[in-house]
Protein backbone atom coordinates (compact mmCIF):
# COMPACT_ATOMS: atom_id res chain seq x y z
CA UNK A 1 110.63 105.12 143.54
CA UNK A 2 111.58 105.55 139.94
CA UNK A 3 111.86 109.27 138.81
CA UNK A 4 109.99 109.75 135.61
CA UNK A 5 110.42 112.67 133.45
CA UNK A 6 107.02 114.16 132.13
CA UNK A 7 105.39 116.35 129.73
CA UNK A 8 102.69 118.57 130.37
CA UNK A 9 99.79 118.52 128.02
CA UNK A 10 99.43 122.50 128.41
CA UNK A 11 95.44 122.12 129.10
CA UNK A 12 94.32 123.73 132.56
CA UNK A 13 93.40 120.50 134.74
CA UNK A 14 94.39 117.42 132.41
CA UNK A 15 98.09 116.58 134.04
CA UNK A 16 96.78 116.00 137.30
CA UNK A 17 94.75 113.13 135.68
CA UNK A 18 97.83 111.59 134.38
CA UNK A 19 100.00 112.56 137.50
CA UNK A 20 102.22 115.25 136.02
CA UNK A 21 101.93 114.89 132.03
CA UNK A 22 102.74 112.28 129.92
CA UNK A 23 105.96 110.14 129.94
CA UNK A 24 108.97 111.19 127.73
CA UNK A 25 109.36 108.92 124.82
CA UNK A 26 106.00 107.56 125.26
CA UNK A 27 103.07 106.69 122.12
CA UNK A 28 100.05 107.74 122.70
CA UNK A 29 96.54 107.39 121.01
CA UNK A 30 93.82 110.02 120.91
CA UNK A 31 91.31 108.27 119.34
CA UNK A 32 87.48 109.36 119.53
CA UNK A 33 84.98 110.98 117.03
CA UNK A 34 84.77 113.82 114.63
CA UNK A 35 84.52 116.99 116.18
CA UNK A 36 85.19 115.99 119.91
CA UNK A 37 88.87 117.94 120.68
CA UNK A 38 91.21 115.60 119.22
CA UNK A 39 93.23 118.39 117.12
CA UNK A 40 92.68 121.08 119.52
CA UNK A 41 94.06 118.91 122.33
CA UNK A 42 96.87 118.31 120.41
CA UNK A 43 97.81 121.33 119.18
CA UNK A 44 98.10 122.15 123.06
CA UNK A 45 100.36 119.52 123.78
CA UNK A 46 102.33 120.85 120.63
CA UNK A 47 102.16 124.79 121.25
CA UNK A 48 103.32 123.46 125.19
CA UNK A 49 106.24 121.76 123.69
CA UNK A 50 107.20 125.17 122.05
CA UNK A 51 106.93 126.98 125.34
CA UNK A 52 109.31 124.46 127.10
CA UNK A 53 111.79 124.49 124.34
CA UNK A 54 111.38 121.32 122.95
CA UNK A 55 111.53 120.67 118.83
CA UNK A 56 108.28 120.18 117.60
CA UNK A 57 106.69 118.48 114.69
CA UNK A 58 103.09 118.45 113.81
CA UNK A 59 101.71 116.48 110.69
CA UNK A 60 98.60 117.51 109.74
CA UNK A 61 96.65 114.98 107.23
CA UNK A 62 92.76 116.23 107.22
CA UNK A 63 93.68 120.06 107.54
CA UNK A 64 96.19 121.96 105.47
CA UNK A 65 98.87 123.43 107.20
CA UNK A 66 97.38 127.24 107.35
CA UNK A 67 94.14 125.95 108.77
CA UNK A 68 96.61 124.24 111.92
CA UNK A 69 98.08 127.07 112.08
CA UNK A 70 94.75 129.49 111.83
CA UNK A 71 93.32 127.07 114.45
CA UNK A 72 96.19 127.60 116.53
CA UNK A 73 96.09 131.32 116.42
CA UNK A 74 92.32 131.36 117.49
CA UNK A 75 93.57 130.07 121.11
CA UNK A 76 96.16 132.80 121.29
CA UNK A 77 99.11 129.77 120.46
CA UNK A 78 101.33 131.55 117.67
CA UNK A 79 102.35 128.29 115.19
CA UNK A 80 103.70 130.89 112.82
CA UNK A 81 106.25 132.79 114.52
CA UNK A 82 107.17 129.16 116.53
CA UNK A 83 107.54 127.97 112.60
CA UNK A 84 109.83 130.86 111.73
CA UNK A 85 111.89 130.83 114.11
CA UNK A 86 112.45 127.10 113.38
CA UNK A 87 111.08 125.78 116.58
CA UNK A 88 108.20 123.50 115.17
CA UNK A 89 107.62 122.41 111.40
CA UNK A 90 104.13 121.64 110.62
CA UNK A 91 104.21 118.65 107.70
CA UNK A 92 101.13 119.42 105.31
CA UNK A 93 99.96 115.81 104.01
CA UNK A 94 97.03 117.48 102.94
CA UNK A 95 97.44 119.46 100.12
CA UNK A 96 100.44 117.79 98.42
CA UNK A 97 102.20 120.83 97.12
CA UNK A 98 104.40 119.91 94.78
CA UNK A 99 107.99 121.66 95.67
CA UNK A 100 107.26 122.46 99.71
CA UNK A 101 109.78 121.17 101.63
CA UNK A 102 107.49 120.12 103.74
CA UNK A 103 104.77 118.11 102.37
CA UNK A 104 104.21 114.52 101.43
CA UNK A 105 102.56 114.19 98.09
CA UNK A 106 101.50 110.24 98.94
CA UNK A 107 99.93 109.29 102.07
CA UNK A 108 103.03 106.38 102.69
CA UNK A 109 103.90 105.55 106.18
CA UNK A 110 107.97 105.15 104.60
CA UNK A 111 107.84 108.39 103.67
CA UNK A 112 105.75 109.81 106.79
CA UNK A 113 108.52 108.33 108.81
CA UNK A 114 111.67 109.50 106.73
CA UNK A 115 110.10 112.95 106.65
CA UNK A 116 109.67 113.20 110.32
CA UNK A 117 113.39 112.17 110.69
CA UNK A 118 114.58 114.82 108.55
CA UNK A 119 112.24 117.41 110.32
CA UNK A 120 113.94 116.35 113.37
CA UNK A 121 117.26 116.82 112.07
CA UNK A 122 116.52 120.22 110.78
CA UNK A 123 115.07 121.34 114.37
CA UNK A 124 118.33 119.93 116.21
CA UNK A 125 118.90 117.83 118.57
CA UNK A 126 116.65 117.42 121.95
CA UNK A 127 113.49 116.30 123.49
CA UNK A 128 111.24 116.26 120.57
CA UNK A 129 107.18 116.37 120.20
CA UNK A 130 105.58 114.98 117.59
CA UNK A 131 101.47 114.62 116.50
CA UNK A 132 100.56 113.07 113.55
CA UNK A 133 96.89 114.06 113.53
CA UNK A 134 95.62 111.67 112.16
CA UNK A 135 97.77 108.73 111.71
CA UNK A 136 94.20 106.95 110.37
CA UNK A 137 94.66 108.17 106.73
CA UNK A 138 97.98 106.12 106.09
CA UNK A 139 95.40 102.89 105.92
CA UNK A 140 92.01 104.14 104.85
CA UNK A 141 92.22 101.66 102.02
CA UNK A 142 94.27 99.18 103.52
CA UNK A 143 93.05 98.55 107.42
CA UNK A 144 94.31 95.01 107.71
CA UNK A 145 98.13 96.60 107.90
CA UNK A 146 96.75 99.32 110.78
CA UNK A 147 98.83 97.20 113.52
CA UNK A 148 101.98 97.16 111.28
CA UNK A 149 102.48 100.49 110.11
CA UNK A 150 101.92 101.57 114.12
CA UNK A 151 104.27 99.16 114.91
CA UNK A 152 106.76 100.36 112.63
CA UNK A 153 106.21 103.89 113.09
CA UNK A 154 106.97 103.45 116.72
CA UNK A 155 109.94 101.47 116.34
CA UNK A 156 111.34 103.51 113.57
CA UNK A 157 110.77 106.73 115.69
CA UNK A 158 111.66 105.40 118.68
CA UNK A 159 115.57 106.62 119.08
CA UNK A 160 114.89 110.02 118.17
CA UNK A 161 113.37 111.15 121.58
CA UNK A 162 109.99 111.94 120.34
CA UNK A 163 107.01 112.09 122.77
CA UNK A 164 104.22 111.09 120.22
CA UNK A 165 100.75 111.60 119.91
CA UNK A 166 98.95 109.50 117.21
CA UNK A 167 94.78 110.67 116.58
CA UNK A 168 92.75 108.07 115.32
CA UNK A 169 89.19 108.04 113.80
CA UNK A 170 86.43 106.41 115.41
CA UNK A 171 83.93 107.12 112.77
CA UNK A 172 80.84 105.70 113.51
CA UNK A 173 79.52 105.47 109.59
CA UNK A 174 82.50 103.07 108.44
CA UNK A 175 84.11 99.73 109.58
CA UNK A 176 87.10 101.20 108.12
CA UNK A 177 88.56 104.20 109.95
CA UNK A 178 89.38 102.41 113.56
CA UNK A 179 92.54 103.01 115.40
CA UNK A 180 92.78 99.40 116.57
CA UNK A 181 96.26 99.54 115.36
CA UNK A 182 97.36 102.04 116.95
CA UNK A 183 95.45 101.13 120.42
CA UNK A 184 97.94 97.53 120.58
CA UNK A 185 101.02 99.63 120.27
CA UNK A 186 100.01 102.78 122.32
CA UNK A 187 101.81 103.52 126.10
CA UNK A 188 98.36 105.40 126.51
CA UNK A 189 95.17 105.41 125.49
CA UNK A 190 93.09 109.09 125.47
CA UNK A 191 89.20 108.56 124.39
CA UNK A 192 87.32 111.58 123.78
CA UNK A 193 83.38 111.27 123.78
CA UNK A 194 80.62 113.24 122.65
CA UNK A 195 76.80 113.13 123.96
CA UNK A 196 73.57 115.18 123.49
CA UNK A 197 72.35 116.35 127.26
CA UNK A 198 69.34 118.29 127.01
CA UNK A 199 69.72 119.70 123.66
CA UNK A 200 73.47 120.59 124.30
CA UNK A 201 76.62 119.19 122.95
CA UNK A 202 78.84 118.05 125.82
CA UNK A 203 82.36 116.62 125.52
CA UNK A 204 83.81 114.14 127.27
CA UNK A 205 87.91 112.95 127.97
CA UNK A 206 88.82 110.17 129.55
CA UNK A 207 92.32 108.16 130.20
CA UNK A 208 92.15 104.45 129.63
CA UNK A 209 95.13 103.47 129.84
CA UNK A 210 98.71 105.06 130.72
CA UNK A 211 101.70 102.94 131.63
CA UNK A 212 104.04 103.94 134.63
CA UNK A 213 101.29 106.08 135.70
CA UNK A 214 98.58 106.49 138.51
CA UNK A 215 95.83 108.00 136.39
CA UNK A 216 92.47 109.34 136.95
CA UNK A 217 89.75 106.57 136.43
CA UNK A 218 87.02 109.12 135.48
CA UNK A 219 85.48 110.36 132.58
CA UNK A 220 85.74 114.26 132.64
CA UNK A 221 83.59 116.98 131.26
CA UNK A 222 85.64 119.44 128.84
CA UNK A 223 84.99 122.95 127.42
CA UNK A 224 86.73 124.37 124.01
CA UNK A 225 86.61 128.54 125.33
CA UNK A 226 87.62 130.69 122.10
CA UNK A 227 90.82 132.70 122.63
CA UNK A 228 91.60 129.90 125.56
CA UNK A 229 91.14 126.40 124.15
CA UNK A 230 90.19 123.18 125.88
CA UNK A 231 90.10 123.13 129.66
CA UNK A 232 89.12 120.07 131.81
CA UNK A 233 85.61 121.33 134.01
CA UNK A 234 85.29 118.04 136.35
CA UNK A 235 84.89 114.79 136.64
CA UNK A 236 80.60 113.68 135.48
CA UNK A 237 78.74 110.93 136.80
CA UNK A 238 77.11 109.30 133.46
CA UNK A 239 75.41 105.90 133.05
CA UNK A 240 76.58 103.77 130.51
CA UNK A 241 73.80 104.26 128.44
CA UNK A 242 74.39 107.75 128.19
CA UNK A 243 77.62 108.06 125.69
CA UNK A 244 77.41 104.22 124.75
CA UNK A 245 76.68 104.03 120.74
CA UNK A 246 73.63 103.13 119.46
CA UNK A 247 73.75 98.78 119.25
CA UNK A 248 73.84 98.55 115.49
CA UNK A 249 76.73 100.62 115.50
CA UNK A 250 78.76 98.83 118.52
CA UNK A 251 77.77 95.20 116.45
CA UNK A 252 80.02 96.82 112.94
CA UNK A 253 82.21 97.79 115.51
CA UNK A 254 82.49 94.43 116.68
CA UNK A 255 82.79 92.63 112.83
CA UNK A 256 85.27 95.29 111.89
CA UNK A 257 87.98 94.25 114.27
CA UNK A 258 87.35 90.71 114.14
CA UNK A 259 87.84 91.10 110.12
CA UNK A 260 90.49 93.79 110.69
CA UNK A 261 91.99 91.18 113.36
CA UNK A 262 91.69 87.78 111.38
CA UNK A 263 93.38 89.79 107.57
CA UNK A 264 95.92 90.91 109.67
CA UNK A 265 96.64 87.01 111.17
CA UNK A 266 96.58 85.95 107.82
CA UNK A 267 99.42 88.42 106.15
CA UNK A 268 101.68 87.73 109.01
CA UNK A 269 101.22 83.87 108.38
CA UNK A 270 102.17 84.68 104.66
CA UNK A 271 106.02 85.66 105.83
């Protein structure tokens, strides 16, 4: 039986879905809607990373860098004393301050990656975390290259022992925001869910997909507790119908990736 090393998540009941945590040197996606734990989870998997001594980098483009880090502090994880003591850099792609070391004035994946690099270089060397949350906003405007810049991203960050999350969008009210790309490339795939039950918001997790790994087939009721942060409650029984999106929705869905699909054929022909 092959040893694998693995990283815990650092969210009461997720590893045992995933047999232990997730694979070192491994890609995953945490794709889902707006406002159904994609940062929080990660932010767990990043303030974990500080508590096991690992170098951590966190590149925040749809919050500024205080708001990670005010986030953070709400669940009791202290980004800013992790940040001065040079344990974790947070990149702000957000705000574009001109003259922070650590921002990125243009949302380009060639300077995304050679950022990250020198982030790493400045934390040291050794087993590395690193969320870009959400990696989405490099191709707003250009979703046919989605599958290359993940591609490139991965094997560009690849030899520098980072354990990577990548969130993706899966807004519902644009064909433009999917993380198809990023799905292709991923080791694993984590989908996070939302549905109305009886006039409450519910949230759902659920692993798809996880190479090397025995992991739980079920989708899993979560709860985001203040001064705590996301735990995993139990496993729900759900029909299909229940968090499947509405048909008009699932149909741009559909047209998206065949479009998103076919432009990305065609510039790949063009080499």
């Amino acid at each position: 039986m092959v040893d694998i090393e693995r990283l815990s998540v650092g969210i009461k009941g997720f590893d045992d879905l995933i047999a232990g945590g997730i694979p070192r040197g491994f890609f995953v996606a945490i794709t889902g809607e707006p406002g159904t734990g994609k940062t929080i989870f990660s932010i767990h998997f990043a303030w974990r990373g500080v508590l096991d001594g690992d170098k951590v980098i966190y590149v925040t483009t749809e919050e500024s860098r205080d708001s990670i880090v005010r986030q953070a502090q709400m669940f009791n994880m202290d980004f800013a004393s992790a940040i001065d003591k040079g344990k974790m850099i947070v990149i702000d792609a957000l705000l574009k301050t001109r003259g922070d070391e650590w921002s990125i004035e243009d949302l380009d994946i060639e300077k995304l990656v050679e950022k990250v690099i020198e982030a790493k270089k400045k934390l040291g060397y050794g087993r590395a975390r690193l969320v870009i949350d959400s990696i989405s906003a490099f191709w707003l405007d250009k979703p046919a290259m989605a599958r290359k810049y993940s591609y490139m991203v991965k094997r560009l960050l690849y030899k520098w022992d980072f354990t990577t999350l990548l969130v993706s969008q899966y807004a519902i009210t644009t064909a433009e925001a999917f993380g198809f790309g990023v799905e292709h490339i991923a080791d694993g795939i984590i989908r996070f869910r939302r549905a109305i039950r009886n006039g409450v918001l519910k949230r759902y997790i659920l692993v798809e997909k996880m190479r090397q790994t025995p992991h739980d087939m079920r989708m899993y009721e979560i709860e985001i507790i203040n001064g705590e942060g996301m735990i995993v409650k139990g496993p729900v029984e759900l029909r299909r119908e229940d968090i499947t999106l509405p048909r008009d929705v699932i149909e741009k869905i559909r047209k998206a990736k065949e479009k998103t699909e076919k432009e990305t054929t065609f510039h790949t022909n063009l080499k």
